[in-house]
C-alpha atoms as a PDB file:
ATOM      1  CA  UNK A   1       0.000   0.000   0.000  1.00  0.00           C
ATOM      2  CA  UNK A   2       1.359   3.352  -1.377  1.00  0.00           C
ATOM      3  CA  UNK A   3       1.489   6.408   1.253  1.00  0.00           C
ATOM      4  CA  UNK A   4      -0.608   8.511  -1.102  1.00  0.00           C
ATOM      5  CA  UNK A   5      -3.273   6.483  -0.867  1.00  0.00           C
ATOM      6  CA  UNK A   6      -2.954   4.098  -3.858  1.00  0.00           C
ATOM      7  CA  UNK A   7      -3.565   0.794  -3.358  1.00  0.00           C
ATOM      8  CA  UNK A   8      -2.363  -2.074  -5.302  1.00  0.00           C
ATOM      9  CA  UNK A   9      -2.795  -5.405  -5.084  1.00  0.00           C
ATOM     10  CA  UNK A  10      -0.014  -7.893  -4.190  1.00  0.00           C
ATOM     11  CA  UNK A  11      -0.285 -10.821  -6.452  1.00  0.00           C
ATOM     12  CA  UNK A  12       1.883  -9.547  -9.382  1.00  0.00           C
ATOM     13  CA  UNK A  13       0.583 -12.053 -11.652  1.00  0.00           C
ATOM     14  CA  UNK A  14      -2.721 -10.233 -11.753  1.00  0.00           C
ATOM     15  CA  UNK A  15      -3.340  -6.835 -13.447  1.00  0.00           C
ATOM     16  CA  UNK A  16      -2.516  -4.451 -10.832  1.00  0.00           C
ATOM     17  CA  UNK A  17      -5.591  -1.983  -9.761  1.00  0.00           C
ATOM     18  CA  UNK A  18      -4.557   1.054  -9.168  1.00  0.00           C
ATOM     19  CA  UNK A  19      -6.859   3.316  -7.390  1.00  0.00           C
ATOM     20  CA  UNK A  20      -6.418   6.866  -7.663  1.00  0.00           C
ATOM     21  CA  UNK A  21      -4.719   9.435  -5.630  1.00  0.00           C
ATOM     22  CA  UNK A  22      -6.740  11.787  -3.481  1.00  0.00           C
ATOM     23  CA  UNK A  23      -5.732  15.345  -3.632  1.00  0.00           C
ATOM     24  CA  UNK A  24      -6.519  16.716   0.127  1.00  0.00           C
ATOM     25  CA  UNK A  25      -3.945  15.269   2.972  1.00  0.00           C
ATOM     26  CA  UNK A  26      -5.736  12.060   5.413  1.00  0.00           C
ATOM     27  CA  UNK A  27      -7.441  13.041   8.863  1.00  0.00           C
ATOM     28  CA  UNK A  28      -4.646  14.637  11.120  1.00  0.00           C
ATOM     29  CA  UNK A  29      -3.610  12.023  14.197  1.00  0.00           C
ATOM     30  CA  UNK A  30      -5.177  14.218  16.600  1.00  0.00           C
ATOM     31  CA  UNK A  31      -8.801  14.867  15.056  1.00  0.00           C
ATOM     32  CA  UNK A  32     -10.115  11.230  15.874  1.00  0.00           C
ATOM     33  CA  UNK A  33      -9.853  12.096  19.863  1.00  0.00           C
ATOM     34  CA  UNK A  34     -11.589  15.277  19.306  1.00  0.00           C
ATOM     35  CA  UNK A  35     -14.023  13.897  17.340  1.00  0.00           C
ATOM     36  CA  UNK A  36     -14.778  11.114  19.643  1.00  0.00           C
ATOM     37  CA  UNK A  37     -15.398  13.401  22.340  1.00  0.00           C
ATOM     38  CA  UNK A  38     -18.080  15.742  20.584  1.00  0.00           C
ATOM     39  CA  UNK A  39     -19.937  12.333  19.507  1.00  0.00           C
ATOM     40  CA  UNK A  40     -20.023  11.302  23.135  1.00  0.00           C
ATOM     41  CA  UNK A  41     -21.292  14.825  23.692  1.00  0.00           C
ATOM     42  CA  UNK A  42     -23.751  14.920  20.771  1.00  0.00           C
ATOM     43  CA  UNK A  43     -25.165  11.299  22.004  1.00  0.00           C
ATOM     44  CA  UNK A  44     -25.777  12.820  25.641  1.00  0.00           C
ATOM     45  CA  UNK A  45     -27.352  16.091  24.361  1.00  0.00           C
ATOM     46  CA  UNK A  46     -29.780  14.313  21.581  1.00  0.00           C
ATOM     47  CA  UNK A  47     -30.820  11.543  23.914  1.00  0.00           C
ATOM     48  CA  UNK A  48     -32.213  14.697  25.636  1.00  0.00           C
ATOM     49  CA  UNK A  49     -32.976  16.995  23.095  1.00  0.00           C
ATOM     50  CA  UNK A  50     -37.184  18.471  21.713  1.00  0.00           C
ATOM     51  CA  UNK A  51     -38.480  21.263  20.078  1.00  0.00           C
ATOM     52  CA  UNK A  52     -41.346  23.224  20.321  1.00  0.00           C
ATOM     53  CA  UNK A  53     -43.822  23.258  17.654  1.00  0.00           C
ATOM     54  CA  UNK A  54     -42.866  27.385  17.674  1.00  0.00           C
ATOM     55  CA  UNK A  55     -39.311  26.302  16.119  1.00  0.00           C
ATOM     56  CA  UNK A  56     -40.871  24.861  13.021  1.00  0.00           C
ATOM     57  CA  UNK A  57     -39.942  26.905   9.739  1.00  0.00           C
ATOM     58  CA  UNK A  58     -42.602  25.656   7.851  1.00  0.00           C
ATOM     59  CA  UNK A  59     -45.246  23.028   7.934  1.00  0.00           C
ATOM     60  CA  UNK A  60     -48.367  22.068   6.202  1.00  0.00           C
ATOM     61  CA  UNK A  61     -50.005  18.463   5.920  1.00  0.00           C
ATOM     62  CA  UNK A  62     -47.220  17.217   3.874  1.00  0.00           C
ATOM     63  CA  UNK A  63     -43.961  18.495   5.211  1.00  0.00           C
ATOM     64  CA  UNK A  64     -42.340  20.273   7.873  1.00  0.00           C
ATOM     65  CA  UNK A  65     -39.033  22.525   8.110  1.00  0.00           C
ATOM     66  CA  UNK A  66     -37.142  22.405  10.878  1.00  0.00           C
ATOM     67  CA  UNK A  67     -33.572  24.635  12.255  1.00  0.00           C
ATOM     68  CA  UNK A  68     -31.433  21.892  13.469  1.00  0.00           C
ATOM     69  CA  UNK A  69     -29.292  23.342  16.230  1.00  0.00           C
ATOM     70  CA  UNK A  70     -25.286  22.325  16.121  1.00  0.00           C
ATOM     71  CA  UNK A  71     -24.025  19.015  17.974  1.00  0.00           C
ATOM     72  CA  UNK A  72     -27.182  17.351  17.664  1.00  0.00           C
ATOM     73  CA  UNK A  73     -28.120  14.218  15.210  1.00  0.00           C
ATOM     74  CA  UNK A  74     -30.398  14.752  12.456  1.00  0.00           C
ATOM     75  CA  UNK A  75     -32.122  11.100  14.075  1.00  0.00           C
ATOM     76  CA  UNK A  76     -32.966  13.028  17.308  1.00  0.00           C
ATOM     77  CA  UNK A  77     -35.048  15.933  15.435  1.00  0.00           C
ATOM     78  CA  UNK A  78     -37.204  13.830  13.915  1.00  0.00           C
ATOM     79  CA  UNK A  79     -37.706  11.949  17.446  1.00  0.00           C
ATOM     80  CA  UNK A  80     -38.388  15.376  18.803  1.00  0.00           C
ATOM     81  CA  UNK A  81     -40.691  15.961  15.755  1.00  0.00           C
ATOM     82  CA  UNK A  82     -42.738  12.889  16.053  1.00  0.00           C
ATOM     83  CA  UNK A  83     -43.819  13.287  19.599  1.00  0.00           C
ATOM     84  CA  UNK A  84     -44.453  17.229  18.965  1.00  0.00           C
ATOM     85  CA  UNK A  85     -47.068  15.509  15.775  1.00  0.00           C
ATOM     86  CA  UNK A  86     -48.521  12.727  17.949  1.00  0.00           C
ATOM     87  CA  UNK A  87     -48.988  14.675  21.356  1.00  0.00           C
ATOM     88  CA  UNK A  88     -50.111  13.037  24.622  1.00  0.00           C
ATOM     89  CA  UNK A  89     -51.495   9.684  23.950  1.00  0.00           C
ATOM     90  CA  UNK A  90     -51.092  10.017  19.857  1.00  0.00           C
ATOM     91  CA  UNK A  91     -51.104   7.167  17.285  1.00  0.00           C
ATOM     92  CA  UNK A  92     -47.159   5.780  16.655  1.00  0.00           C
ATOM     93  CA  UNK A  93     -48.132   4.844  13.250  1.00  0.00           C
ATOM     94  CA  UNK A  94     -46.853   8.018  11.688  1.00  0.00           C
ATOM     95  CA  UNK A  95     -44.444   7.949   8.154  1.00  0.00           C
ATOM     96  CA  UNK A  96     -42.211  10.579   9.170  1.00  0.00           C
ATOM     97  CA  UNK A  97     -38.834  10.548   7.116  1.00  0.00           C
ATOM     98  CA  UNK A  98     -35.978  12.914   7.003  1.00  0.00           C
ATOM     99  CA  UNK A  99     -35.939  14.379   3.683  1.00  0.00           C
ATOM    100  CA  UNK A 100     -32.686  15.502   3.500  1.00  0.00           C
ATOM    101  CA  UNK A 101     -29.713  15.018   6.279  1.00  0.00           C
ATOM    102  CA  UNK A 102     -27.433  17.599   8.169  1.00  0.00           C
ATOM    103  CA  UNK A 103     -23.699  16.384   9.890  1.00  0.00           C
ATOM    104  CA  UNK A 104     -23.986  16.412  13.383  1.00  0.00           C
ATOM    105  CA  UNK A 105     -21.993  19.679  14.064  1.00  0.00           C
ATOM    106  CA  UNK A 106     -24.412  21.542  10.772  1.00  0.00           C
ATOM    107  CA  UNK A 107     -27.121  23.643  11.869  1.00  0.00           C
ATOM    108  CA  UNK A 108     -29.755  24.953   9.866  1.00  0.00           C
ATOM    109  CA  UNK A 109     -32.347  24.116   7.646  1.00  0.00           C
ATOM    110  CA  UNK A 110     -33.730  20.258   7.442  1.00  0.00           C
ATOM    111  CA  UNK A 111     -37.242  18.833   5.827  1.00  0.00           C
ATOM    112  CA  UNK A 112     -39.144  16.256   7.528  1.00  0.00           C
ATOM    113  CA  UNK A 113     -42.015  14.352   4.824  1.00  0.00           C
ATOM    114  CA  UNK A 114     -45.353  13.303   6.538  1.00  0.00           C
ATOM    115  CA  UNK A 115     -45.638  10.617   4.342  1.00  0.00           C
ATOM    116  CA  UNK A 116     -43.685   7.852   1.867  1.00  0.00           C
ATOM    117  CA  UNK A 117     -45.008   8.948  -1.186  1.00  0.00           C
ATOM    118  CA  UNK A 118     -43.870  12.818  -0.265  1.00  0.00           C
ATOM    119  CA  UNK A 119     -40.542  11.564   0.784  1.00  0.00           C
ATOM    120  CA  UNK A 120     -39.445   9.599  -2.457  1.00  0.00           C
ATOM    121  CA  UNK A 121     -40.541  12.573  -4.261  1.00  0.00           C
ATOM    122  CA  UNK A 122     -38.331  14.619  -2.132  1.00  0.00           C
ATOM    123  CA  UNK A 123     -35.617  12.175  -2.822  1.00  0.00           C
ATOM    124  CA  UNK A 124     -36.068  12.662  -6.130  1.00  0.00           C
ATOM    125  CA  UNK A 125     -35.773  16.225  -6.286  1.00  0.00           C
ATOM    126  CA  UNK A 126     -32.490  15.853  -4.187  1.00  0.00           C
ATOM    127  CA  UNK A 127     -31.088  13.385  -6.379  1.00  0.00           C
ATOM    128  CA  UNK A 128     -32.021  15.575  -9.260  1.00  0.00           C
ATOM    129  CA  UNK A 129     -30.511  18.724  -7.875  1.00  0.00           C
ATOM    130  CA  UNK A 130     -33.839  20.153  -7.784  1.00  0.00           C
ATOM    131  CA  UNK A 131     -33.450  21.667  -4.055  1.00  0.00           C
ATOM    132  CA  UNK A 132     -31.376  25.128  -4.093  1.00  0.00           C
ATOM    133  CA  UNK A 133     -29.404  24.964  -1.564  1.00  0.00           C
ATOM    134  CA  UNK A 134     -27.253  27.892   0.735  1.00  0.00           C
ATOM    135  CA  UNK A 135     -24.827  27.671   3.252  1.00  0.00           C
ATOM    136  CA  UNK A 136     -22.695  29.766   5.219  1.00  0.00           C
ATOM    137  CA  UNK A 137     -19.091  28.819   6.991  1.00  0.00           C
ATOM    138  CA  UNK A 138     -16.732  30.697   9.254  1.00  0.00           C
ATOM    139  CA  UNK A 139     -13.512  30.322   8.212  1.00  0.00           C
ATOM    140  CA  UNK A 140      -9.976  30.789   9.446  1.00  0.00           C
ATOM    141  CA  UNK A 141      -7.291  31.409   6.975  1.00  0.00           C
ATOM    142  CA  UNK A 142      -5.559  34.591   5.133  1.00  0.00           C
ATOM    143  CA  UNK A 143      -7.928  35.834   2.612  1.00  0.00           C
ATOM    144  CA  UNK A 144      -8.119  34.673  -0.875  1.00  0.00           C
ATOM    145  CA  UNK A 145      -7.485  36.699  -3.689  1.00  0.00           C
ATOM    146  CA  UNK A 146     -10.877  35.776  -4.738  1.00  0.00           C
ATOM    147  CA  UNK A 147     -14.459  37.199  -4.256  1.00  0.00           C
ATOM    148  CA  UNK A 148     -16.106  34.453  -5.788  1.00  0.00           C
ATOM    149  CA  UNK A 149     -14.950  30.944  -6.754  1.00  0.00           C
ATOM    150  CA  UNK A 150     -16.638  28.160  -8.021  1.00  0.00           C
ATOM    151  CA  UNK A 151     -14.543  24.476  -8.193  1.00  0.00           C
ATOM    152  CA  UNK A 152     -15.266  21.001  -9.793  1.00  0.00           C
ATOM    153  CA  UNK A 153     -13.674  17.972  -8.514  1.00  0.00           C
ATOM    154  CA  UNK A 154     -14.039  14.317  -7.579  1.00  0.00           C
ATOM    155  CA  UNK A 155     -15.208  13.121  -4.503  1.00  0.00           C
ATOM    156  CA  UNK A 156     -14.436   9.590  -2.633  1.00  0.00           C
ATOM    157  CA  UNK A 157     -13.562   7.913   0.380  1.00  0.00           C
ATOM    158  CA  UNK A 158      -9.844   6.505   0.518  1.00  0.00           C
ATOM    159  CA  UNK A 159      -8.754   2.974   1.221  1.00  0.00           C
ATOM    160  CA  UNK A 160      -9.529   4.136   5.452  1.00  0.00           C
ATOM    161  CA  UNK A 161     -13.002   5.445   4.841  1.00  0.00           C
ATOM    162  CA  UNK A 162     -12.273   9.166   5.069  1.00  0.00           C
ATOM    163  CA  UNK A 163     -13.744  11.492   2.335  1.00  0.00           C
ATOM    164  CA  UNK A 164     -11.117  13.131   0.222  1.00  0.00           C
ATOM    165  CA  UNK A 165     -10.521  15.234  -2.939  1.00  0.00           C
ATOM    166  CA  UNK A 166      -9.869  13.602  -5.995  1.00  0.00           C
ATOM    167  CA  UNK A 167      -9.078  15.271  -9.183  1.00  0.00           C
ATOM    168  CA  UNK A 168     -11.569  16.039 -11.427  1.00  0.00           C
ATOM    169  CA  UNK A 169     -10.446  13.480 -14.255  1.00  0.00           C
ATOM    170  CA  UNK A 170     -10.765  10.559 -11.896  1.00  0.00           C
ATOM    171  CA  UNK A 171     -14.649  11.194 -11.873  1.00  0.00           C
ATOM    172  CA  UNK A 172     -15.212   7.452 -12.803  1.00  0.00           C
ATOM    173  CA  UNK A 173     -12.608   5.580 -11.165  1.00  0.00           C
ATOM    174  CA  UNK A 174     -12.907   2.562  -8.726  1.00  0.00           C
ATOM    175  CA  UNK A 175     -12.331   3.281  -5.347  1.00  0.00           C
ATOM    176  CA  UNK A 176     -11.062   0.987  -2.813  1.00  0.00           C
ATOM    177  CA  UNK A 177     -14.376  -0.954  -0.810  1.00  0.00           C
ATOM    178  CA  UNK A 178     -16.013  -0.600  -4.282  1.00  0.00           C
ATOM    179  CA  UNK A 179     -17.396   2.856  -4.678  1.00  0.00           C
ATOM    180  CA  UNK A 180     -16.157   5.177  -7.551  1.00  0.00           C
ATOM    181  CA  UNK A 181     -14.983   8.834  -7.705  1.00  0.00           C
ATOM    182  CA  UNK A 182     -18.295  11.393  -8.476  1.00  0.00           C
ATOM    183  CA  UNK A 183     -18.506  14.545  -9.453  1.00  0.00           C
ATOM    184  CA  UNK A 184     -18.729  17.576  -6.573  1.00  0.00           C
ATOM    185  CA  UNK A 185     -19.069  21.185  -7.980  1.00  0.00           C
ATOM    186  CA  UNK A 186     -19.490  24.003  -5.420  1.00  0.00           C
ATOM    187  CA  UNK A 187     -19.205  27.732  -5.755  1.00  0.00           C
ATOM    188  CA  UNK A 188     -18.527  30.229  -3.235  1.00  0.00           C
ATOM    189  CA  UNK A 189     -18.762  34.021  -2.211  1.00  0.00           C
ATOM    190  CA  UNK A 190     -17.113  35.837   0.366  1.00  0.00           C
ATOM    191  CA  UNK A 191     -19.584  38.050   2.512  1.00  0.00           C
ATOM    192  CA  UNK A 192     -16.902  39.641   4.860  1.00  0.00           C
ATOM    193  CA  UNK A 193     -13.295  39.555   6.186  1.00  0.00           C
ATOM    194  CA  UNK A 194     -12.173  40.299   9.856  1.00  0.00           C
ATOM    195  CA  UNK A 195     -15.953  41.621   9.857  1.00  0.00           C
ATOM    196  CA  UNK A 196     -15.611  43.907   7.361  1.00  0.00           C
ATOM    197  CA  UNK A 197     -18.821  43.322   5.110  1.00  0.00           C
ATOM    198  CA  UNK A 198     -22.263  43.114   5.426  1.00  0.00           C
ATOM    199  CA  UNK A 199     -24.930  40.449   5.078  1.00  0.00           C
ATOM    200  CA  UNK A 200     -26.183  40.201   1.571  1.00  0.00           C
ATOM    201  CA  UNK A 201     -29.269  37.957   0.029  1.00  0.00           C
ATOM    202  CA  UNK A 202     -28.226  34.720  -1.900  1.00  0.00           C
ATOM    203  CA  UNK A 203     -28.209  35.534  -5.363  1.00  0.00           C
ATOM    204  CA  UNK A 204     -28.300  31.812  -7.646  1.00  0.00           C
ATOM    205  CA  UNK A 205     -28.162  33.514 -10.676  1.00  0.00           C
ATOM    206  CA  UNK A 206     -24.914  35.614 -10.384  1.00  0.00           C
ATOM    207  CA  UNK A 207     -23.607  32.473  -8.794  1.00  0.00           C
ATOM    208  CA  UNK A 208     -24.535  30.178 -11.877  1.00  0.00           C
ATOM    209  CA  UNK A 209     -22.872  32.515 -14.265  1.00  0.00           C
ATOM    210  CA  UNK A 210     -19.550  31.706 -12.700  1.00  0.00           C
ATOM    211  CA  UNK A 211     -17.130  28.916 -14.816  1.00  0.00           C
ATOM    212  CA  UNK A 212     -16.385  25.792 -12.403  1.00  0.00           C
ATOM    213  CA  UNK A 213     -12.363  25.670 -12.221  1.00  0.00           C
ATOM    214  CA  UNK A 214     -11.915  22.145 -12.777  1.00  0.00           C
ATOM    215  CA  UNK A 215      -9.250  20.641 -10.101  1.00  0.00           C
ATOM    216  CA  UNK A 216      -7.147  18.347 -12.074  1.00  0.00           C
ATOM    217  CA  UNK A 217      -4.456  17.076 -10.345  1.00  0.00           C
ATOM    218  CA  UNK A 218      -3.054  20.146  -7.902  1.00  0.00           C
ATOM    219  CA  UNK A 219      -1.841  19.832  -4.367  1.00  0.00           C
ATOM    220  CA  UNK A 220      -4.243  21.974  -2.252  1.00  0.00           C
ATOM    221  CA  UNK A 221      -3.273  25.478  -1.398  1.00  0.00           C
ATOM    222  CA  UNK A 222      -0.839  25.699   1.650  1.00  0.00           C
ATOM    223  CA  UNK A 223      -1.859  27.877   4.362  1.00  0.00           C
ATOM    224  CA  UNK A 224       0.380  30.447   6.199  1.00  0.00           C
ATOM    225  CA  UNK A 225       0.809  30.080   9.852  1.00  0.00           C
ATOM    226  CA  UNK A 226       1.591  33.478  10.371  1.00  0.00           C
ATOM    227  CA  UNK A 227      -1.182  35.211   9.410  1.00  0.00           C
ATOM    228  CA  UNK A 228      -4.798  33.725   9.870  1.00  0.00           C
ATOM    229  CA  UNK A 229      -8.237  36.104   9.374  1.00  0.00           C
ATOM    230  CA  UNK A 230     -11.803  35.663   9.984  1.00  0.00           C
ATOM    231  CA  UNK A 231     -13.487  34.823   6.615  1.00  0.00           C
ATOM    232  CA  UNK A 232     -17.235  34.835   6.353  1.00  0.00           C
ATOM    233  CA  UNK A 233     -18.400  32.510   3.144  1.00  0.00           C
ATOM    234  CA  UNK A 234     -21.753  31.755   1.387  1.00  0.00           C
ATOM    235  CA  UNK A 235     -21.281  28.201  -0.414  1.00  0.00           C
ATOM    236  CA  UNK A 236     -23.550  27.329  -3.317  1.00  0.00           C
ATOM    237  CA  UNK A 237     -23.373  23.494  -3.482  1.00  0.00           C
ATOM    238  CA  UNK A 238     -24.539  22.148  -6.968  1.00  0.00           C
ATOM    239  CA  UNK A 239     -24.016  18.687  -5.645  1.00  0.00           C
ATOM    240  CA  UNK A 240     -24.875  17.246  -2.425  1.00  0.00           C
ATOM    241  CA  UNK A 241     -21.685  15.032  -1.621  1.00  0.00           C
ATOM    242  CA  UNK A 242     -21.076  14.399   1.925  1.00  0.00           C
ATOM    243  CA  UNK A 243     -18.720  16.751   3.508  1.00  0.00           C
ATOM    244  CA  UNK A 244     -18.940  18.778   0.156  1.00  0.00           C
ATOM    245  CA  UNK A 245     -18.044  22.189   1.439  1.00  0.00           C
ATOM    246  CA  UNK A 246     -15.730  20.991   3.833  1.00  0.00           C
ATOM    247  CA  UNK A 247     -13.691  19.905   1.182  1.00  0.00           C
ATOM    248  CA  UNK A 248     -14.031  22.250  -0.951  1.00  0.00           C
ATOM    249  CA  UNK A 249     -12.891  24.558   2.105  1.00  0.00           C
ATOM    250  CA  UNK A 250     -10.011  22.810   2.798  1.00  0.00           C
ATOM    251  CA  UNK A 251      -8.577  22.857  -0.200  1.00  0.00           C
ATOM    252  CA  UNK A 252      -9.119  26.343  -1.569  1.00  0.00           C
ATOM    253  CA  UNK A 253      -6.733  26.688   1.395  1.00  0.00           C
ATOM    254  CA  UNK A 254     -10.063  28.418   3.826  1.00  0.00           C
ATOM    255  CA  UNK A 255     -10.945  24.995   6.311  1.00  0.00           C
ATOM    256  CA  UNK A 256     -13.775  25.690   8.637  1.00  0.00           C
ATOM    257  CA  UNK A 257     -13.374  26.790  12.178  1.00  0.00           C
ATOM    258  CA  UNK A 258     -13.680  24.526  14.336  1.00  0.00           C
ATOM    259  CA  UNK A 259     -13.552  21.373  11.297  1.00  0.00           C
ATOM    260  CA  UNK A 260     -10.693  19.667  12.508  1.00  0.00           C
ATOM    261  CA  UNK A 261     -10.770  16.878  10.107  1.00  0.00           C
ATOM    262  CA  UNK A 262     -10.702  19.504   7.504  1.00  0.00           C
ATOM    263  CA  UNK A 263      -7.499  21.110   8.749  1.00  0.00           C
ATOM    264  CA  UNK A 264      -9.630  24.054  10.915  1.00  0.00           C
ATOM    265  CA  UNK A 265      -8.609  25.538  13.638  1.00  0.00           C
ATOM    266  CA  UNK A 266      -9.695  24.207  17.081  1.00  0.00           C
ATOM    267  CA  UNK A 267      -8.403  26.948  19.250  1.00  0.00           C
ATOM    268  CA  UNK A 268      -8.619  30.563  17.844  1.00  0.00           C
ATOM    269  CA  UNK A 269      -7.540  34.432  19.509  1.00  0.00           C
ATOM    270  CA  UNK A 270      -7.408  32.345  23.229  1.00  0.00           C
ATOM    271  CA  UNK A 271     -10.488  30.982  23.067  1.00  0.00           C
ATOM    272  CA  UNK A 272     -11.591  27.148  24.202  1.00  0.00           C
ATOM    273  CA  UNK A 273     -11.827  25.394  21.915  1.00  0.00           C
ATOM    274  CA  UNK A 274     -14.557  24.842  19.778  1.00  0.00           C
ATOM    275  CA  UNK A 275     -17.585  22.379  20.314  1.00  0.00           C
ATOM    276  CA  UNK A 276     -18.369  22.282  16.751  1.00  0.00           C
ATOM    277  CA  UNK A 277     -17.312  23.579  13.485  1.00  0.00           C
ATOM    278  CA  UNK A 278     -19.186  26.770  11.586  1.00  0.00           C
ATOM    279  CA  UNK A 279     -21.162  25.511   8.899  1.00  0.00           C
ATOM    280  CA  UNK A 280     -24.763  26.323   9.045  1.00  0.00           C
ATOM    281  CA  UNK A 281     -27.522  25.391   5.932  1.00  0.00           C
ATOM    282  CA  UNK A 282     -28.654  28.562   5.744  1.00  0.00           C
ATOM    283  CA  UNK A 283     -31.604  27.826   3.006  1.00  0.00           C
ATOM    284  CA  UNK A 284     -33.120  25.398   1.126  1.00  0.00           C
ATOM    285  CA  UNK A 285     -35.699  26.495  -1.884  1.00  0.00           C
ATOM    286  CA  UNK A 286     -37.896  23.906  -4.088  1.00  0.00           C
ATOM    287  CA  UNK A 287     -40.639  23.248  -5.423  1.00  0.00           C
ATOM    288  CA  UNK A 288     -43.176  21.792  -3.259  1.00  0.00           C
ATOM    289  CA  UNK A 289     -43.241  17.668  -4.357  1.00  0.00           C
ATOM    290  CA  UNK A 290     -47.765  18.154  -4.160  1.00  0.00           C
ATOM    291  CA  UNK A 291     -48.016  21.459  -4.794  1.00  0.00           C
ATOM    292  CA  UNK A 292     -45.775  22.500  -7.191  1.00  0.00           C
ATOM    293  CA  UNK A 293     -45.990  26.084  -5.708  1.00  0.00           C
ATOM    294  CA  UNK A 294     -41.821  27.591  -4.552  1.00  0.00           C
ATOM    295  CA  UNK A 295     -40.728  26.670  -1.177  1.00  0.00           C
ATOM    296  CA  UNK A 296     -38.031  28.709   0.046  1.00  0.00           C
ATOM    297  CA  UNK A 297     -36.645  28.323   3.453  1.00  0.00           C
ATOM    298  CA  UNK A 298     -34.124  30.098   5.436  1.00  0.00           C
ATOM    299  CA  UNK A 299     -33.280  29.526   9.082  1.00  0.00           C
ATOM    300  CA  UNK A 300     -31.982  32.249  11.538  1.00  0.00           C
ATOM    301  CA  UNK A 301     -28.551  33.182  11.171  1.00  0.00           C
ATOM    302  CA  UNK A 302     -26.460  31.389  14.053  1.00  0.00           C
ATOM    303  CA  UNK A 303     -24.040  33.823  16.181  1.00  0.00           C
ATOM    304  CA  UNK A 304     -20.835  33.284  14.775  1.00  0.00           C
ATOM    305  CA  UNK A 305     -22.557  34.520  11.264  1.00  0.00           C
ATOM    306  CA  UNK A 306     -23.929  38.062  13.122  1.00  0.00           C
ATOM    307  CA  UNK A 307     -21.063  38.885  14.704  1.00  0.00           C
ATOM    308  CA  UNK A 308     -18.474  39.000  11.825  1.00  0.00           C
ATOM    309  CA  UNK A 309     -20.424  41.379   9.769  1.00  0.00           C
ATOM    310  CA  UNK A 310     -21.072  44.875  10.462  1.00  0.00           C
END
């Protein structure tokens, strides 16, 4: 087995499969301690965790958005949902399904179906790339040159089950455990640096005119360890890969606060460190799967997003 993440077989007598080699660097050492704690931590708080029905987003007799709070798994909100629905002595024969799915450190915006037939359409539309989708990220880093960005590249997990970067001309390729390298296209703006900048409306259009920069084969962009700001970042995720923006962040050279398998800072200006990393889904806009009227979404900005703009 290759260091970079190639792995090929050791009978030479057979052809040799040779996987391809991710672009982003593995999990650093000291993530997988971290990350154990806050899942201990997220398994305490969600075993305790309901909402009021005064949280909800939205909700008619099909679905129902929710704002998923940080540190909390997407499986305990819709727990916490189906007990709000049934109420004191309520039928348990409900077909509530979580429509679309949020890592446990994500806040923001997440659609619960009321019924099977709602939910594969949902699924669907997901699938499709139907649902618009918006996020914002804190990020630690020195600026980019760049106000707006938007990258194409491969997506995978490596031979230890961690998601990487692949180039983009591996889309395609066997991966080891049997999955193949897909396509992940994301673009980005910046709203403010070092809180200078102020909160602006998602704007798809502007967003869509931008020319993917396909990744072919580059070593991510090194980051200086002198000089670190606070970046403020609106991603526009044409896929729906998991960790997506996370990689994307790390390597435009921009990791997440907080994202420590990504590279992000878990300590910043003295503070403790972080509990979770900054990524919030800050809107979600489709068209209703009954319907067919516009949906849009968008859950209250969390305080790390208010307090680095002006």
């Amino acid at each position: 087995m290759a260091d970079d993440g190639r792995n090929i077989p050791s009978d030479a007598d057979s052809k040799a499969l040779i996987f391809p080699t991710p672009l982003s660097p593995p999990l650093p050492a000291f993530s997988k301690q971290i990350e154990l704690g806050r899942a201990m931590t997220a398994s305490s708080k969600s075993s305790l965790f309901s909402m009021s029905r005064s949280e909800f987003l939205f909700e008619d007799e099909w679905m129902i958005g929710v704002d998923k709070p940080p540190g909390i798994y997407c499986e305990a909100v819709l727990a916490s949902v189906g007990q709000l629905l049934r109420g004191p002595g309520g039928s348990d024969r409900m077909e509530l399904h979580l429509a679309n799915r949020l890592d446990r450190d994500t806040s923001g915006v997440m659609l619960v179906t009321k019924s099977h037939k709602v939910a594969g359409k949902l699924v669907k539309a997901f699938t499709d790339h139907k649902v618009k989708k918006t996020y914002l990220a804190l990020c630690v880093a020195p600026a980019p040159e760049w106000e707006r960005i938007s990258i194409k590249s491969g997506h995978g997990r490596s031979k230890h089950g961690a998601f990487r970067v692949y180039s983009a001309s591996d889309i395609g390729m066997s991966l080891p455990g049997g999955s193949v390298v897909r396509e992940m296209t994301t673009s980005f703006e910046i709203l403010s640096i070092n809180a200078q900048g102020t909160y602006k409306e998602p704007n798809k259009s502007e967003m869509d005119e931008l020319k993917p920069l396909t990744i072919e084969n580059r070593a991510p962009k090194q980051r200086s360890e002198t000089q670190k700001d606070e970046i403020l970042i609106r991603a526009y995720p044409q896929s729906g890969r998991t960790h997506q923006i996370r990689l994307h962040c790390q390597y435009l050279g921009i990791p997440i606060r907080g994202d420590v398998k990504y590279e992000g800072v878990y300590e910043w200006k003295g503070a403790t460190s972080y509990e979770n990393h900054a990524l919030h889904a800050e809107s979600l806009s489709l068209d209703h799967p009954v319907t067919g009227i516009t949906v849009d979404l968008r859950a209250p900005l969390p305080l790390w997003a208010t307090e680095t703009m002006m």
